[in-house]
Protein backbone atom coordinates (compact mmCIF):
# COMPACT_ATOMS: atom_id res chain seq x y z
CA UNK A 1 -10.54 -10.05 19.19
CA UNK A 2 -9.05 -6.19 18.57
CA UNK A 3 -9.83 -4.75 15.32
CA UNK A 4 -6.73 -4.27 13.62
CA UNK A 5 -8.45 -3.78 9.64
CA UNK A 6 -10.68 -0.89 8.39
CA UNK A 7 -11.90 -0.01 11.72
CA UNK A 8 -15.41 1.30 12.65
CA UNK A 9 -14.34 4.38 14.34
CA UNK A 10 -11.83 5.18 10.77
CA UNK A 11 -14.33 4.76 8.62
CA UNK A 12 -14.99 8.83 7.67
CA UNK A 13 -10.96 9.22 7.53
CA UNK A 14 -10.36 6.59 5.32
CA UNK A 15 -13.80 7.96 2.75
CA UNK A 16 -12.39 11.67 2.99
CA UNK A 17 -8.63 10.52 2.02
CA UNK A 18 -10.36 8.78 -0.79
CA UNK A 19 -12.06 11.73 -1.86
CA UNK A 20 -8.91 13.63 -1.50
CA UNK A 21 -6.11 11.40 -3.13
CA UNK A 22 -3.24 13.25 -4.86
CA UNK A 23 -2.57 13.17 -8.48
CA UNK A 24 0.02 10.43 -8.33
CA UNK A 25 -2.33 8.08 -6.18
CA UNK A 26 -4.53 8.83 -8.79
CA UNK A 27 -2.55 7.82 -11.38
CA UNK A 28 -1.08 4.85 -9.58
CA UNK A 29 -4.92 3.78 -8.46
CA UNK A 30 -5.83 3.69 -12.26
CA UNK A 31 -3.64 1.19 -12.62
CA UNK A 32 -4.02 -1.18 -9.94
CA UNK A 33 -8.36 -1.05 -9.77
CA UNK A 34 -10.16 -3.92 -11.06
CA UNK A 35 -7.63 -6.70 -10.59
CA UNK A 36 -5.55 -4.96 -13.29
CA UNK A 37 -2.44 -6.14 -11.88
CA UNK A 38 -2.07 -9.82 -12.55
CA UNK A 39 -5.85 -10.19 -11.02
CA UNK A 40 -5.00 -9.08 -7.62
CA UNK A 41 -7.57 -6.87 -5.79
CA UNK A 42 -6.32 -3.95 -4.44
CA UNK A 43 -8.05 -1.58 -2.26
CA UNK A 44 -7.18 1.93 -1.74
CA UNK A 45 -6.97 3.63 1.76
CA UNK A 46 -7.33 0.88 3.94
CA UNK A 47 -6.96 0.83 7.29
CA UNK A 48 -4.08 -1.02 9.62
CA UNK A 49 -4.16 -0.31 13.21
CA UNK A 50 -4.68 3.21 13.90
CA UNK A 51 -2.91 4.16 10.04
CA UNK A 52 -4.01 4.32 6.67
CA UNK A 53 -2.14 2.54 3.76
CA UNK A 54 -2.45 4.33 0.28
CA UNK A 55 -3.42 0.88 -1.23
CA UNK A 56 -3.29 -2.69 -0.03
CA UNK A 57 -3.67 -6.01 -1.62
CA UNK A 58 -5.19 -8.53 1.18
CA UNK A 59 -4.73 -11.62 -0.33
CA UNK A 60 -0.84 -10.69 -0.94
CA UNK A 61 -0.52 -8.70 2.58
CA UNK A 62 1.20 -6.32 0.07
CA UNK A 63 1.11 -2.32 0.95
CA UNK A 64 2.04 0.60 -1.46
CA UNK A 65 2.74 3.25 -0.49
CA UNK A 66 3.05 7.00 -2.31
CA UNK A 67 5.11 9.65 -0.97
CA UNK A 68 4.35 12.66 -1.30
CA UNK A 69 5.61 16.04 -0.32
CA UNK A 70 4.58 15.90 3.44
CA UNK A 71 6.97 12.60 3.69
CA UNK A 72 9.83 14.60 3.46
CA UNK A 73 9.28 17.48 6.32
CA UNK A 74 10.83 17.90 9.30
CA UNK A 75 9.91 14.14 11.79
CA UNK A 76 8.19 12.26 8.95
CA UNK A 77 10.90 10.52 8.48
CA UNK A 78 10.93 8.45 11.50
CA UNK A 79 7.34 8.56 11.84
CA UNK A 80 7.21 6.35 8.61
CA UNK A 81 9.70 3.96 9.42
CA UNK A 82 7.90 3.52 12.94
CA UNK A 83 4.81 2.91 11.20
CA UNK A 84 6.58 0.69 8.62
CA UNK A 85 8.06 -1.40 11.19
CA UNK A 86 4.54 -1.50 13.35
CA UNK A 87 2.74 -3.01 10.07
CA UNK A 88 5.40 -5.00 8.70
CA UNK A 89 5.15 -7.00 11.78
CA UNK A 90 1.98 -7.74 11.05
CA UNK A 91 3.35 -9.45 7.99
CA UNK A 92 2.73 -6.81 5.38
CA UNK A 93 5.02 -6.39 2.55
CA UNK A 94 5.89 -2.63 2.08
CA UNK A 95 6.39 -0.90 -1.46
CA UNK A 96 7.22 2.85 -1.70
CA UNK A 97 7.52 5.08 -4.15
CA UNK A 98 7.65 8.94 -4.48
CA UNK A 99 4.96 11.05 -6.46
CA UNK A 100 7.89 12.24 -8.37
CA UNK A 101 8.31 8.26 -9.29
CA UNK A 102 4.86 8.08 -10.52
CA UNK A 103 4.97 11.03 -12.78
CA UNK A 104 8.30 10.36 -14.48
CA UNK A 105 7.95 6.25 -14.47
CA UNK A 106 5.20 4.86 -14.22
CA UNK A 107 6.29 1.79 -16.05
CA UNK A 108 8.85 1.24 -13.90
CA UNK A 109 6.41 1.66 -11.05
CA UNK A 110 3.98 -1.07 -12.10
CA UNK A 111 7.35 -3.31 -13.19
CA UNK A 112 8.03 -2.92 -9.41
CA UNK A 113 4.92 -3.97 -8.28
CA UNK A 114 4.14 -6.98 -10.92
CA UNK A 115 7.95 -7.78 -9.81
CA UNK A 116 6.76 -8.26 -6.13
CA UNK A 117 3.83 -9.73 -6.49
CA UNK A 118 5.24 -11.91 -8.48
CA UNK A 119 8.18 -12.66 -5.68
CA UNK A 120 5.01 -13.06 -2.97
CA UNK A 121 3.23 -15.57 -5.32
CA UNK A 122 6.53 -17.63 -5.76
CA UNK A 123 7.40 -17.57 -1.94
CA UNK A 124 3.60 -18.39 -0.84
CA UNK A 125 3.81 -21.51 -2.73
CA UNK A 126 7.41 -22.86 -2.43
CA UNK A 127 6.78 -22.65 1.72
CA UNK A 128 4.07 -25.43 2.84
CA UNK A 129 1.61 -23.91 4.96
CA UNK A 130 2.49 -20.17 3.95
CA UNK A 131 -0.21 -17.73 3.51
């Protein structure tokens, strides 16, 4: 079977974008470690394919995502909704917010994410089967 999570051969990315998150993952990561949101693990930098989510919840298949200001140069644009696409059809959920977002709302950030897990929770269960 292909590896498709955290592989081998991106383990040293993934530990030096750890060691290298900006301010707003920071801030965002502070508030999402240890199951503080609703008791959810989320793990930060983890690896889909050949690209590296900012932080993912496995049991929820639920990515965030923080933009910063390399997002918004000249071909980013399309290279994130490529990569979007490629790991939404592996089922992930995508959230995305801007470092900007972080800094001024924070609140509103984690309302956004305790309103989707909350939406993933409520689909999971009404679906037989589901996830």
């Amino acid at each position: 079977m292909t590896e498709i999570f955290n592989k081998k051969s991106e383990t040293k990315k993934r530990k030096e974008l750890r060691h290298q998150m900006s301010k707003a993952e920071v801030v965002l990561w502070t508030q999402l470690k240890g199951k503080k949101m609703q008791g959810h693990k989320f793990r930060r930098q983890y690896g889909v394919g050949p690209y590296v989510l900012d932080f993912y919840c496995p049991k929820l298949r639920l990515a965030i995502e923080i933009d910063g200001d390399s997002h918004f140069q000249a071909g980013a644009e399309e290279y994130d909704r490529d990569r979007q696409a490629l790991i939404e059809k592996l089922g992930i959920r995508f959230l995305r917010f801007t470092n900007l977002g972080v800094y001024e709302s924070l609140n509103g950030v984690l309302e956004k994410v305790a309103d989707a897990v909350q939406r993933i929770k409520r689909d999971s269960t009404a679906s037989p089967g589901s996830k």
